[in-house]
N, C-alpha and C. Protein backbone atom coordinates (compact mmCIF):
# COMPACT_ATOMS: atom_id res chain seq x y z
N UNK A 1 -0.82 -0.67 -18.42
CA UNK A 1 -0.92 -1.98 -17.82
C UNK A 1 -2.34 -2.17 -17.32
N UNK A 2 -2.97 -2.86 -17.95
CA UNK A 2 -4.23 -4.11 -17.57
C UNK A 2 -3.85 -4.03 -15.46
N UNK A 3 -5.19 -4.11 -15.11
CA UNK A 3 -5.71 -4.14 -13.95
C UNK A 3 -5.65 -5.93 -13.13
N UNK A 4 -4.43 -6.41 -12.73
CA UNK A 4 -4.17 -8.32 -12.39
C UNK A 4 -3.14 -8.65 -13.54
N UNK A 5 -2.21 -7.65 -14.27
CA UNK A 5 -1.29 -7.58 -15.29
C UNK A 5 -0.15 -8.42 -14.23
N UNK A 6 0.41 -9.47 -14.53
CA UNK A 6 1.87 -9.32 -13.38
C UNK A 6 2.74 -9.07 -14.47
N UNK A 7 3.67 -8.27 -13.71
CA UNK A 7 5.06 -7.46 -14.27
C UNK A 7 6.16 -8.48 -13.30
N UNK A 8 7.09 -8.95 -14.72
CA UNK A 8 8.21 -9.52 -13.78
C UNK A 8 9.33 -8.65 -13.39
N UNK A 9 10.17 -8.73 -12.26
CA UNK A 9 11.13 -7.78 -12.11
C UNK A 9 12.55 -8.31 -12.56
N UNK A 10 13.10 -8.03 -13.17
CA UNK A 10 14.55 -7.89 -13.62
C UNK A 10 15.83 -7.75 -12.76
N UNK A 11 16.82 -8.25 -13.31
CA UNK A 11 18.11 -8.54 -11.94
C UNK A 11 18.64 -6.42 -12.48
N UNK A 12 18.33 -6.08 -13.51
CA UNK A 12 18.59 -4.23 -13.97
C UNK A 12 17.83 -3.68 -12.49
N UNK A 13 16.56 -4.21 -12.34
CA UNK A 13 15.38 -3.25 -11.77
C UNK A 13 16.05 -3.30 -10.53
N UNK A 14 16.46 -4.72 -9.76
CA UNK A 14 16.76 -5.14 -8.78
C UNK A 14 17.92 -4.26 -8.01
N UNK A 15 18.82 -4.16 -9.23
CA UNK A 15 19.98 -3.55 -9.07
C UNK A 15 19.66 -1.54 -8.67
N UNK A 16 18.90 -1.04 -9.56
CA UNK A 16 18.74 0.34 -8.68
C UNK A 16 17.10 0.61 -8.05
N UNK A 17 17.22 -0.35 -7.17
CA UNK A 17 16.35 0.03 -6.32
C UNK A 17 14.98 -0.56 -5.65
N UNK A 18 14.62 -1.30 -6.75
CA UNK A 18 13.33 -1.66 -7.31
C UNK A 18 13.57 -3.50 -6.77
N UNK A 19 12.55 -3.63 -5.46
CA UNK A 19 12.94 -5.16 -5.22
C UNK A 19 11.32 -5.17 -5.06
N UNK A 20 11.97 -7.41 -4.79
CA UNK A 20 10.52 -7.98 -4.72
C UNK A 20 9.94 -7.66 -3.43
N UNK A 21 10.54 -7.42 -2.26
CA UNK A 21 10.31 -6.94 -1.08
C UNK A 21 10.35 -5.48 -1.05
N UNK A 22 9.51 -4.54 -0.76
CA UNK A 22 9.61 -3.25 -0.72
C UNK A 22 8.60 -2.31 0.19
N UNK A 23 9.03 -1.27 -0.04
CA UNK A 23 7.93 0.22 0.32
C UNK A 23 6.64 -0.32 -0.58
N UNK A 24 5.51 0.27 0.45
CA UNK A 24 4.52 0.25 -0.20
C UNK A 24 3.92 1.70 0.19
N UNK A 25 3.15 2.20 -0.23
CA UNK A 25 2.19 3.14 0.36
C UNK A 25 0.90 2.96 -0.21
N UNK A 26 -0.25 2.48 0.61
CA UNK A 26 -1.48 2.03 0.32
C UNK A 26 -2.98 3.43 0.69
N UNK A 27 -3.21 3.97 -0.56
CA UNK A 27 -4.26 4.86 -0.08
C UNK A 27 -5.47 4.36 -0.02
N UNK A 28 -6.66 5.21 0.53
CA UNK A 28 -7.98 4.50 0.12
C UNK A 28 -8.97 5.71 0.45
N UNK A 29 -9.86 5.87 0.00
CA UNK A 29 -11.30 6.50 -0.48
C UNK A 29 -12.41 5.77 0.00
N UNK A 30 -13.17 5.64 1.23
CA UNK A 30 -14.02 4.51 1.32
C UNK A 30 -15.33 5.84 1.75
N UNK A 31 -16.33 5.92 1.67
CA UNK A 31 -17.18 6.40 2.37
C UNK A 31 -17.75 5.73 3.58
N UNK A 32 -18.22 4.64 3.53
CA UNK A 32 -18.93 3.76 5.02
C UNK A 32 -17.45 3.75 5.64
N UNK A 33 -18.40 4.08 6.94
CA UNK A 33 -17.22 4.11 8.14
C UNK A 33 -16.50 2.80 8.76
N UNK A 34 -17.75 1.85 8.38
CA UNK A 34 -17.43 0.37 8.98
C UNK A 34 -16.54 0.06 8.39
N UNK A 35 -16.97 -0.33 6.86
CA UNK A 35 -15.51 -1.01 5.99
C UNK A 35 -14.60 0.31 5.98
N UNK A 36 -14.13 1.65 5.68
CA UNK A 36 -13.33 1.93 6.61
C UNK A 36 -12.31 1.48 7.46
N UNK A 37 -13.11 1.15 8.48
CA UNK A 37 -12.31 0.46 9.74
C UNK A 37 -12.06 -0.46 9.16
N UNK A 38 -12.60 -1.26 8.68
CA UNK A 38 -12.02 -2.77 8.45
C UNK A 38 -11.29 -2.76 7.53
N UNK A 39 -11.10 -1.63 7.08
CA UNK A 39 -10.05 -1.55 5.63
C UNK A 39 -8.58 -1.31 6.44
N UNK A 40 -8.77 -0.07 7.54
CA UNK A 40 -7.67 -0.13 8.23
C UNK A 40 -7.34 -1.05 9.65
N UNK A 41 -7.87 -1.96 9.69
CA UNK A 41 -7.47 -2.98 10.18
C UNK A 41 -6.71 -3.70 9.76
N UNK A 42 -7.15 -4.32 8.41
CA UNK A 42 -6.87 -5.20 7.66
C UNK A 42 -5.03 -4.82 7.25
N UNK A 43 -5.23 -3.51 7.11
CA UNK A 43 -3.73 -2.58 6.66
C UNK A 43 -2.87 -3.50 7.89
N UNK A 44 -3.41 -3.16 9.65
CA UNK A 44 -2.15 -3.00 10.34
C UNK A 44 -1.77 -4.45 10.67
N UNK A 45 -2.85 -5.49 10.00
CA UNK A 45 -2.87 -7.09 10.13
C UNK A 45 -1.83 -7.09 9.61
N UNK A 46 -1.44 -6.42 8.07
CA UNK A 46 -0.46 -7.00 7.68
C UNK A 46 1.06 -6.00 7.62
N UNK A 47 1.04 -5.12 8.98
CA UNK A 47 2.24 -4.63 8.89
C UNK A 47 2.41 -3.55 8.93
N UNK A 48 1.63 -3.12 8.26
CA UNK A 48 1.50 -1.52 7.87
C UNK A 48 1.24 -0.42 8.52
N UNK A 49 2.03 0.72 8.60
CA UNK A 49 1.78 1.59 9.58
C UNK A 49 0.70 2.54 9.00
N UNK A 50 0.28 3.57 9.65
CA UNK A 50 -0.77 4.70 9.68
C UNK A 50 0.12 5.73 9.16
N UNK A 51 0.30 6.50 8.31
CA UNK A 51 1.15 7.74 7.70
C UNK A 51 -0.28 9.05 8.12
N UNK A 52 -1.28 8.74 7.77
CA UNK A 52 -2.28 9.55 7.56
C UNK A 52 -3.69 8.84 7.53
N UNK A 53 -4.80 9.60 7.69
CA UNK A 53 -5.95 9.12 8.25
C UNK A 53 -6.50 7.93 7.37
N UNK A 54 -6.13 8.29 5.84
CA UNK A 54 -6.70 6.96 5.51
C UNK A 54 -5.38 6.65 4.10
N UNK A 55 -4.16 6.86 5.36
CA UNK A 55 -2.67 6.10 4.23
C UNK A 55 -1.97 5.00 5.18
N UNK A 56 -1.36 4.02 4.52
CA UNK A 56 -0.55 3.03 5.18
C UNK A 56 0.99 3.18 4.48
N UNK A 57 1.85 2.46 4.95
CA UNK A 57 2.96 2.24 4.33
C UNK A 57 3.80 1.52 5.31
N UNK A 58 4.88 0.84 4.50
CA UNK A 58 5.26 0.06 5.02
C UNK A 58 5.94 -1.40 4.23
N UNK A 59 6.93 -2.04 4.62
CA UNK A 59 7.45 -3.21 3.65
C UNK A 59 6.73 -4.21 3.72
N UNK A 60 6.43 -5.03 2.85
CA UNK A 60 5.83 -5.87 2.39
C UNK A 60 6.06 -7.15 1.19
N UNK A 61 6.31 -8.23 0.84
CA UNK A 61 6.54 -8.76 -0.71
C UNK A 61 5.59 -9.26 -1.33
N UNK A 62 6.38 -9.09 -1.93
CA UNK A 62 5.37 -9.35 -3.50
C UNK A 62 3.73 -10.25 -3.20
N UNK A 63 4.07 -10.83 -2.98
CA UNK A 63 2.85 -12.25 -2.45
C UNK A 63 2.11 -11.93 -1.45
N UNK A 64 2.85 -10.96 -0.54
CA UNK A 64 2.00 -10.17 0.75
C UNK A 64 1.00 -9.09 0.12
N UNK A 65 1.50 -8.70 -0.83
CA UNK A 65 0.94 -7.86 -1.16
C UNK A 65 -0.09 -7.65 -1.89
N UNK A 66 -0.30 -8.88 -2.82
CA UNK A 66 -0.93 -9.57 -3.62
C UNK A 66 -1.95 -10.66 -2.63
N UNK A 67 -1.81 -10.85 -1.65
CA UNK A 67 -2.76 -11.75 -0.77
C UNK A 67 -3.98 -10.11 -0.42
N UNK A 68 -3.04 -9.09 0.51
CA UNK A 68 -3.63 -8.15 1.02
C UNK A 68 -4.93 -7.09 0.37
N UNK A 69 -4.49 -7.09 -1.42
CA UNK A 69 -5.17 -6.84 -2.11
C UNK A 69 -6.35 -7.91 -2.02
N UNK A 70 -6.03 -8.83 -2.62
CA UNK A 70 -7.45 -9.81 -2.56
C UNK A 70 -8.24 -9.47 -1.38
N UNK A 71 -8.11 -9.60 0.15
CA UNK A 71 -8.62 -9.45 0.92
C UNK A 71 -9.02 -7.78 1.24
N UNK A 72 -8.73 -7.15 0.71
CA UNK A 72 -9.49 -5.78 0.37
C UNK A 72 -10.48 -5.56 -0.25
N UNK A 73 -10.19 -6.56 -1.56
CA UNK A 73 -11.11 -6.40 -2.40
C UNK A 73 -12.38 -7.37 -1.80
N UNK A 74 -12.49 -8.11 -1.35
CA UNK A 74 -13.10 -8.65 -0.71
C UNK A 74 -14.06 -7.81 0.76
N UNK A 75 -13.35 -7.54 1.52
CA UNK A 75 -13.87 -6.09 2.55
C UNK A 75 -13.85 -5.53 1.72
N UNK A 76 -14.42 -4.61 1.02
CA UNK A 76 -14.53 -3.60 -0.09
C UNK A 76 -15.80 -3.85 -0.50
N UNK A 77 -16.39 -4.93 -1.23
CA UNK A 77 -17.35 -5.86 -1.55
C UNK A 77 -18.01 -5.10 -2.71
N UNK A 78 -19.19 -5.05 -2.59
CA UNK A 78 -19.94 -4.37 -3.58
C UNK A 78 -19.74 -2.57 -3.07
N UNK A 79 -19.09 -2.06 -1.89
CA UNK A 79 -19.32 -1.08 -1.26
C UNK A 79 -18.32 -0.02 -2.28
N UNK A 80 -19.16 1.04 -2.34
CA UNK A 80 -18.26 2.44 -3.02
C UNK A 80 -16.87 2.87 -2.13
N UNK A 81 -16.19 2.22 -3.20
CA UNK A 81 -15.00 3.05 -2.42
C UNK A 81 -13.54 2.82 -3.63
N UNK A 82 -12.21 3.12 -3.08
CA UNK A 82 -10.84 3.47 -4.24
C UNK A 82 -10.14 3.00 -3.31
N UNK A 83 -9.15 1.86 -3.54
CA UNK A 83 -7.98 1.54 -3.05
C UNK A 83 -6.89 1.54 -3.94
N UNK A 84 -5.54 2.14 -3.47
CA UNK A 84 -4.63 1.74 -4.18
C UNK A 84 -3.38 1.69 -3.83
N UNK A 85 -2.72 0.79 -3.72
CA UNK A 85 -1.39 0.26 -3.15
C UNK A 85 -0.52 0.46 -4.64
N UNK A 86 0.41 1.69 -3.93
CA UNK A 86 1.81 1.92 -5.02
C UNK A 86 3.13 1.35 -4.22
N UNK A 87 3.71 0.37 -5.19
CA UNK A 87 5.01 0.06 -4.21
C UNK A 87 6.32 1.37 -4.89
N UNK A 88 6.97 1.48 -4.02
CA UNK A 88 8.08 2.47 -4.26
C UNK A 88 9.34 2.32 -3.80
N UNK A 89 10.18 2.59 -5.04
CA UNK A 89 11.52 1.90 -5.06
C UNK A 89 12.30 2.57 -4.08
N UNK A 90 13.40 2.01 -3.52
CA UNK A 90 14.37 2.64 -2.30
C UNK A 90 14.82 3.31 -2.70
N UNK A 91 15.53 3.93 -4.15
CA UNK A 91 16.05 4.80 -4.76
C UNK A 91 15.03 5.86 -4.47
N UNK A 92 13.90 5.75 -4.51
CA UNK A 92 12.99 7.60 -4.95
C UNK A 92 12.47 7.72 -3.41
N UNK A 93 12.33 6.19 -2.21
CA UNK A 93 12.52 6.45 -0.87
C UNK A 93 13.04 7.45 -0.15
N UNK A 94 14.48 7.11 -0.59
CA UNK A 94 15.85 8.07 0.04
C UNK A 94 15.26 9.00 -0.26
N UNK A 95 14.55 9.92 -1.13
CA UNK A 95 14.49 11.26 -2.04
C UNK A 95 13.15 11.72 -0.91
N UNK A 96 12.31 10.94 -0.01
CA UNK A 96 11.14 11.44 0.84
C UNK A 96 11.43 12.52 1.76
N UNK A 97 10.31 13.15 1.45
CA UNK A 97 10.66 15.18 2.50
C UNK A 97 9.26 14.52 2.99
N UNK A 98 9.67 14.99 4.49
CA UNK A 98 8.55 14.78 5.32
C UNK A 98 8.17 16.39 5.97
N UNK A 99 7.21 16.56 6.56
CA UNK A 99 7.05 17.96 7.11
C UNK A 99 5.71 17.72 8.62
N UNK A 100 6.46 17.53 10.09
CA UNK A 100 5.33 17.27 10.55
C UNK A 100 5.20 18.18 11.45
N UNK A 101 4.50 18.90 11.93
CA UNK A 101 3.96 20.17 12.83
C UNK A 101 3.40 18.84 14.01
N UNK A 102 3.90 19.01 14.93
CA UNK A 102 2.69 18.51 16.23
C UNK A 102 2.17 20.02 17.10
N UNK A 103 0.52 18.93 17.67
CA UNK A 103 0.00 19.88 18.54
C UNK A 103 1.17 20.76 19.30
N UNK A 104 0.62 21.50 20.04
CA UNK A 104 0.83 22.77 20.87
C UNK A 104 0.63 21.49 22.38
């Protein structure tokens, strides 16, 4: 799939798991610290929690998600950096192993 490809979703897809509203988990790679920040800003503008230093996740639809991108790509600008927002179906959700150690 082409990079601005839209994929339509199906009442099949709908049915195990796979909706227009969903999990997202959004990573990113930025070197400058500023956009950085403004990258994770921009994340908790629209909802999204902090999993890890530079992961989000969190529900979102379709159109949210597709606005949030634009405006990344935008803060992003000409600047070196990797974003990428995977949405993930509630079916392979349920299936998440978490493992968290806190401080002492």
């Amino acid at each position: 799939m082409e990079v601005g490809q839209h994929v339509s979703i199906s009442a099949r897809q709908l049915l195990v798991g796979c909706s227009v509203m969903g999990y997202v988990i959004l990573i990113y790679d930025i070197p400058d610290d500023k956009v950085r920040h403004r990258v994770s800003e921009r994340c908790k503008d629209y909802g999204l929690d902090r999993i890890q230093y530079s992961a989000f996740a969190g529900d979102i639809d379709r159109n949210r998600r597709e606005e949030l991108m634009l405006r990344l790509k935008k803060t992003l600008g000409k600047k070196q950096g990797d974003i990428r927002l995977q949405p993930v179906c509630t079916r392979d959700l349920a299936l998440a192993k978490e493992i968290v150690v806190e401080p002492a």
